[in-house]
Each structure stands twice: as C-alpha cells, then as structure tokens.
Protein backbone atom coordinates (compact mmCIF):
# COMPACT_ATOMS: atom_id res chain seq x y z
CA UNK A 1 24.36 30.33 -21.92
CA UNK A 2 21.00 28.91 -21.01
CA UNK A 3 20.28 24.90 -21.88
CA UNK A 4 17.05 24.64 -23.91
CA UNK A 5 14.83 22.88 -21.92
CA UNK A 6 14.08 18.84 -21.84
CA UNK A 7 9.90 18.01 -21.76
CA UNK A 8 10.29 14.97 -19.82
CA UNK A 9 9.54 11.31 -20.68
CA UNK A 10 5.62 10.75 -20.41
CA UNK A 11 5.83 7.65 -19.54
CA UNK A 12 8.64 8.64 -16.55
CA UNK A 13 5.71 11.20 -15.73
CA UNK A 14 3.08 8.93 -15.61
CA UNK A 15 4.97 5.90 -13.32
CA UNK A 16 5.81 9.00 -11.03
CA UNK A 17 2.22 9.84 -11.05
CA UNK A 18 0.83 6.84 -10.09
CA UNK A 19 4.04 6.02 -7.97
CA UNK A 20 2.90 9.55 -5.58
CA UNK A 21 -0.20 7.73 -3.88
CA UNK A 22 0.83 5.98 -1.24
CA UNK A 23 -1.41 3.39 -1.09
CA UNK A 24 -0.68 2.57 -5.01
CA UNK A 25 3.16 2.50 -3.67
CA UNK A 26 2.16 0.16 -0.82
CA UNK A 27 0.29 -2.22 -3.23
CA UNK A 28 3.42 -2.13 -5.40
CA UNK A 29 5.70 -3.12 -2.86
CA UNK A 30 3.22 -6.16 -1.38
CA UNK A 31 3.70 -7.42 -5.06
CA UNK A 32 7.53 -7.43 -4.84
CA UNK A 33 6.97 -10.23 -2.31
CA UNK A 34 3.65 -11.75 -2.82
CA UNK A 35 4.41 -15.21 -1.25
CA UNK A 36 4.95 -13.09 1.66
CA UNK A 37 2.18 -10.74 1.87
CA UNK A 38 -0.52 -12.74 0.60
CA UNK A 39 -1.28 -16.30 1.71
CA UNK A 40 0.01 -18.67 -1.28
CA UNK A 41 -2.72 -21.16 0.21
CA UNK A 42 -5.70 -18.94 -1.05
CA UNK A 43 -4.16 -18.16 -4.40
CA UNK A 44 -5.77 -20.01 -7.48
CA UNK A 45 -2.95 -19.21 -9.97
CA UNK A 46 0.84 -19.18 -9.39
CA UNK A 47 1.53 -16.16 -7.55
CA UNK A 48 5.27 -16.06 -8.35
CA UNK A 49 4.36 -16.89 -12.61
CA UNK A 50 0.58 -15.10 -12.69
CA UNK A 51 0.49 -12.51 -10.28
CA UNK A 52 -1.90 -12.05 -7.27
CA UNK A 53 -5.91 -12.06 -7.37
CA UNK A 54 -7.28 -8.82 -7.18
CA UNK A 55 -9.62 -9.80 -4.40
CA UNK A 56 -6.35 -11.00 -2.07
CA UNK A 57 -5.20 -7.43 -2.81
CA UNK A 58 -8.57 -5.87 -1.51
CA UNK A 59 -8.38 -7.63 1.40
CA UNK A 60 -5.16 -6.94 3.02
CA UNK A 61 -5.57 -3.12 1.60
CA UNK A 62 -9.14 -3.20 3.40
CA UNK A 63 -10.60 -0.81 0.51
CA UNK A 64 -13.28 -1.54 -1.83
CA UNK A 65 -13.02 -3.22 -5.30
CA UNK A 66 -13.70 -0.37 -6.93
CA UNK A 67 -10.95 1.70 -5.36
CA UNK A 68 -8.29 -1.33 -5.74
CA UNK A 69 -9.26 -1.79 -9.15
CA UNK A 70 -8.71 1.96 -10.41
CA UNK A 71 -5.29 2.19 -8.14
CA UNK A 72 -4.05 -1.29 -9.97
CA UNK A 73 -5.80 -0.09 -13.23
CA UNK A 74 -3.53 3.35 -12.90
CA UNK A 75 -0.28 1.22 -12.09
CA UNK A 76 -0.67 -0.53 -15.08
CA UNK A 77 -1.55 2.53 -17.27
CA UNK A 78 1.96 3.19 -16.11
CA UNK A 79 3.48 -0.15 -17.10
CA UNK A 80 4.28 -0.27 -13.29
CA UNK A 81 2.41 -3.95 -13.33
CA UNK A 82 0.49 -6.20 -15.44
CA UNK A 83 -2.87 -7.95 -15.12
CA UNK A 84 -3.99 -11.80 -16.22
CA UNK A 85 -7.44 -13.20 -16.23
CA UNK A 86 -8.01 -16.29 -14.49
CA UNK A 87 -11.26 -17.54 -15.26
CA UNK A 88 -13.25 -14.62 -13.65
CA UNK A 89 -10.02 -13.11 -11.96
CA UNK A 90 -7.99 -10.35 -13.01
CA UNK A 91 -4.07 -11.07 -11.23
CA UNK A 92 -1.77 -8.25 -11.14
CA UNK A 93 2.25 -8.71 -11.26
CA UNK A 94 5.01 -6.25 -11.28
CA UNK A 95 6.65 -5.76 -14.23
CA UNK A 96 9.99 -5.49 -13.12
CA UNK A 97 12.19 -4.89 -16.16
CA UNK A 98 9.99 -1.82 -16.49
CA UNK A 99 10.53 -0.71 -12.78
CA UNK A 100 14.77 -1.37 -13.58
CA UNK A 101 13.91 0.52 -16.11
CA UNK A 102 12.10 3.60 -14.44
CA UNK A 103 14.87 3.80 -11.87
CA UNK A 104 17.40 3.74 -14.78
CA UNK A 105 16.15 6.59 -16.15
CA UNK A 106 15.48 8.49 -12.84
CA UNK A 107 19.08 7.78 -11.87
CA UNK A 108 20.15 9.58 -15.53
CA UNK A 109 17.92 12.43 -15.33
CA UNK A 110 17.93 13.32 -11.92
C-alpha cells in the first residue's frame, strides 16, 4: 500500500535553500567562529554577544555590499542567523538553537 505523501516543512525548505549557495554556507560557517575569522580588534560590538559587522563580512568574502547583504538577508529569511543594529551597523549571528534544530529535523526526515 502506497504512503500518502508528506509536503515538507517550509521552513526546512527554505534553510536548505539558502544553505545550497556555497558562499551563503561559507559565511555561515565564518560565523560559527567569528573570533577566529574576523579580527576581534576591528569589531565595535561584542562579536561573541552581537554578532559580526556586516562590513568585516564583506571584506574577508571580497564581494560587494550589496551581494553580502542579500546572501545574509536570505540566511536570515531562513532563521539560519540574526541581525542587530549598531548605530549605523547591521551585525549578523548564528542562531544556533535554530541550526540544532534544522539538523534535528533533517536527521528525522531523512
């Protein structure tokens, strides 16, 4: 007998989506370490509590704002990360109990 079929979660869909890019993968995994990929020196928030400046991000990826703004803009669409203005500054952390989450799920469904 055939199982009726499953849609899958939207939100699973969309952190896959934005998770297929590589460079949006790369930028996610410089934020699992931040004090290590971007120079704590240079930071004007706490990297660790705040996140990292979007501008330190566009540096070390070496693309324009614009392009580093719509991959972190499509990471957080997927709850992948979230952003916090600093004065002028948008800072972008992981969120990682939705990332345990994601892989939670993947783990179950696939």
């Amino acid at each position: 007998m055939a199982e009726a079929a499953v849609s899958p979660d939207p939100d699973v869909v969309r952190a896959l989506r934005a998770l297929s890019n590589p460079m949006r993968l790369q930028l996610l995994s410089w934020l699992r370490e931040p004090e290590r990929h971007f120079p704590p020196e240079q930071a004007i928030a706490d990297q660790a509590e705040v996140g990292v400046c979007v501008s330190h991000i566009q540096a070390k990826a070496g693309l324009a704002q614009s392009t580093v703004s719509a991959y972190m803009a499509e990471l957080e669409r997927a709850g992948l990360v979230r952003s916090t203005r600093v004065g002028k500054w948008t800072h972008y952390k992981r969120d990682e109990q939705r990332i345990a989450q994601l892989v939670t799920v993947l783990g179950e469904t696939l």
